[in-house]
Protein backbone atom coordinates (compact mmCIF):
# COMPACT_ATOMS: atom_id res chain seq x y z
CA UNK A 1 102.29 109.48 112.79
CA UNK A 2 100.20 111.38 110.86
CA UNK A 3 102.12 111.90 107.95
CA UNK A 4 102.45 108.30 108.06
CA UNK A 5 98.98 108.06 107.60
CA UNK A 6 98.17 110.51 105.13
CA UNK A 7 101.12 108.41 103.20
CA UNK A 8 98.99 105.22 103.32
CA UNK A 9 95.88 107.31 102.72
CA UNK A 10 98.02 108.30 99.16
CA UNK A 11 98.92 104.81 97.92
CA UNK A 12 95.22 102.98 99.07
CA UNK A 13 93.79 105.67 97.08
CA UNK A 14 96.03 104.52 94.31
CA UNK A 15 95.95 101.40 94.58
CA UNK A 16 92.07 101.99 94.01
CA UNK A 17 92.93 103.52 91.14
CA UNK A 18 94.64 101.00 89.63
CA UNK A 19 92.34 98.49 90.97
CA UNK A 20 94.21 97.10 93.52
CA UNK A 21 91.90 95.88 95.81
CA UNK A 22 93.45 93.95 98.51
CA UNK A 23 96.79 96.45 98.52
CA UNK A 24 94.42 99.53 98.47
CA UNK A 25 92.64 97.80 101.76
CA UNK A 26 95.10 97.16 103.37
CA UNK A 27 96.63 100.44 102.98
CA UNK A 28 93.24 102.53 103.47
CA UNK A 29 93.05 100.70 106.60
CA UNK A 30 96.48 101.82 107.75
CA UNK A 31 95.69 105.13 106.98
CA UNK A 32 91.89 105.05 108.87
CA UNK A 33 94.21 103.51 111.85
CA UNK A 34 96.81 106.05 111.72
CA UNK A 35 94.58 108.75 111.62
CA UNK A 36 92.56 107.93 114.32
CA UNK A 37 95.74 107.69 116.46
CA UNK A 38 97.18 110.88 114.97
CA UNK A 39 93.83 112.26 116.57
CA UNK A 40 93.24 114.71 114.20
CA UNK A 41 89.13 114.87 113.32
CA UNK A 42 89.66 116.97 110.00
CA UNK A 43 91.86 114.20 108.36
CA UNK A 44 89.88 111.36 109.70
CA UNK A 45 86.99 111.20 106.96
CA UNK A 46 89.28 111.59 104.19
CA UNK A 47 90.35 108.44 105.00
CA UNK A 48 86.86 107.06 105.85
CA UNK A 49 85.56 108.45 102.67
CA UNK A 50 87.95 106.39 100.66
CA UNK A 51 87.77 103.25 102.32
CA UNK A 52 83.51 103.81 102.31
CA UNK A 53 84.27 104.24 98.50
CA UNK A 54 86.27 100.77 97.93
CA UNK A 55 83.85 98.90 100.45
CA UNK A 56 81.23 100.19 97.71
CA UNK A 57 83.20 99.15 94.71
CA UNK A 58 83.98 95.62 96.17
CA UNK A 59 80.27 95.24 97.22
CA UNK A 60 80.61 95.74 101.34
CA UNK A 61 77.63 97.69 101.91
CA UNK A 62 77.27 97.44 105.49
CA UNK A 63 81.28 98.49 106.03
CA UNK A 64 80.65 101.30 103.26
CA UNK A 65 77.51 102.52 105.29
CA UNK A 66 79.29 102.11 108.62
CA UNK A 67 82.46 104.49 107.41
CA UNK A 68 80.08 107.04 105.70
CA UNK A 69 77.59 106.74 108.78
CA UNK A 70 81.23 107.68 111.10
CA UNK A 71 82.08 110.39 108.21
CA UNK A 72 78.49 112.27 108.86
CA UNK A 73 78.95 112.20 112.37
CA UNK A 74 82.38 113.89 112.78
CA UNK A 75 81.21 116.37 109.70
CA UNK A 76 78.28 117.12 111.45
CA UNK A 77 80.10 117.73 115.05
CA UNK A 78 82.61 119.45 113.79
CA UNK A 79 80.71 121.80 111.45
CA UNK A 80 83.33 119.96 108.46
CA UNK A 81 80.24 121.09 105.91
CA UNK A 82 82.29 119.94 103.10
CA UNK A 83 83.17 116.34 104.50
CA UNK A 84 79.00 116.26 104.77
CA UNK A 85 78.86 117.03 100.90
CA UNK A 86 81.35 114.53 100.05
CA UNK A 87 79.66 112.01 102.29
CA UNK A 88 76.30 112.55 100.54
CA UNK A 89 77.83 111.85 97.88
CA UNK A 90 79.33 108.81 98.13
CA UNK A 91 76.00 108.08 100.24
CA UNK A 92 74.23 108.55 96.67
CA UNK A 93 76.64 106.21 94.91
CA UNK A 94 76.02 103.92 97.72
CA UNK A 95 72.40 103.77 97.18
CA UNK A 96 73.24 103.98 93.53
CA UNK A 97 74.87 100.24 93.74
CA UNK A 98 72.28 98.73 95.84
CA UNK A 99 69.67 99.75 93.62
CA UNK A 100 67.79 102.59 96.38
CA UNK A 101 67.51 105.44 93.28
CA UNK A 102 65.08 107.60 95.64
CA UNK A 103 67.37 107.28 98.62
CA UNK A 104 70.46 107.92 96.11
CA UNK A 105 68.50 111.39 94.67
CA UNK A 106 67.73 112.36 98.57
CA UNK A 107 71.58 112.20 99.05
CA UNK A 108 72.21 113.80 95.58
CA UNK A 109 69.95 116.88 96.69
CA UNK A 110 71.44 117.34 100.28
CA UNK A 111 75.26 117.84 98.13
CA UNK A 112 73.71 119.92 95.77
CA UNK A 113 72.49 122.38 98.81
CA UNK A 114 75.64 122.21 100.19
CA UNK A 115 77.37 122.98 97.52
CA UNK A 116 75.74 125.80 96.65
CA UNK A 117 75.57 127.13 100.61
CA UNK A 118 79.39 126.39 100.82
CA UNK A 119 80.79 127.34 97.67
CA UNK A 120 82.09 123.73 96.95
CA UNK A 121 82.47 124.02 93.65
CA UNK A 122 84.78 121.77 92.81
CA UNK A 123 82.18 119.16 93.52
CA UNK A 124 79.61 120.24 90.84
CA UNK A 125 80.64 118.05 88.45
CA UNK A 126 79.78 115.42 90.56
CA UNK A 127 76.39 116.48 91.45
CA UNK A 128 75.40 116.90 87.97
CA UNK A 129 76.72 113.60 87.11
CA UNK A 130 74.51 111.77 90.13
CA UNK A 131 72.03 114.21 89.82
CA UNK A 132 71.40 112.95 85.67
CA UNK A 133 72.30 108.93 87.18
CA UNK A 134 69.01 109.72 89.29
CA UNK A 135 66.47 110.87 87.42
């Protein structure tokens, strides 16, 4: 089941890529579905994250907030500090697109701490970037 999942997970994400919309939902919702019946936590916000991300892009704010809002909680539970920093981020591109700059730079500064206190570095690029979208 769960590689299943993390197979759906693969081609929504693609299908985002290529903009795709309606076969990257309905395969980012598979893979949300799967995952929470795989019942594994530390796969579950990948798939969130993704989905919160095309929500975003296709202008679903509330479903966006509501998978990002999920996201935080199991990061935050589980002590996943890196699911938190991806979740501010995509928190800050949220606010980004509904036009909430201070609430987007609050975001931007909560991944930039955890970044640095985790070691995240892949993810600096992507601060920097938000951080210079913010000011």
């Amino acid at each position: 089941m769960l590689g299943m999942a993390l197979g759906h997970l693969s081609l929504g994400r693609a299908a985002v890529a290529l903009s795709e919309q309606s076969a990257a939902r309905a395969q980012l919702d598979q893979a949300v579905n799967g995952l929470r019946q795989a019942g594994t936590m530390n796969n579950l916000p990948c798939g969130l994250l993704a989905r919160a991300a095309l929500f975003r892009e296709t202008g679903e704010f509330d479903r966006a907030c509501r998978d990002l809002d999920e996201t935080m909680r199991i990061g935050k539970r589980g002590e996943m500090r890196l699911h938190q920093c991806d979740a501010h981020l995509e928190y800050a591109r949220l606010a980004l697109a509904e036009g909430a700059k201070d609430q987007a730079r609050e975001h931007v500064g909560e991944a930039r701490r955890l970044v640095e206190e985790t070691g995240y570095g892949r993810r600096r690029p992507e601060v920097e970037a938000l951080e210079a979208e913010v000011r």
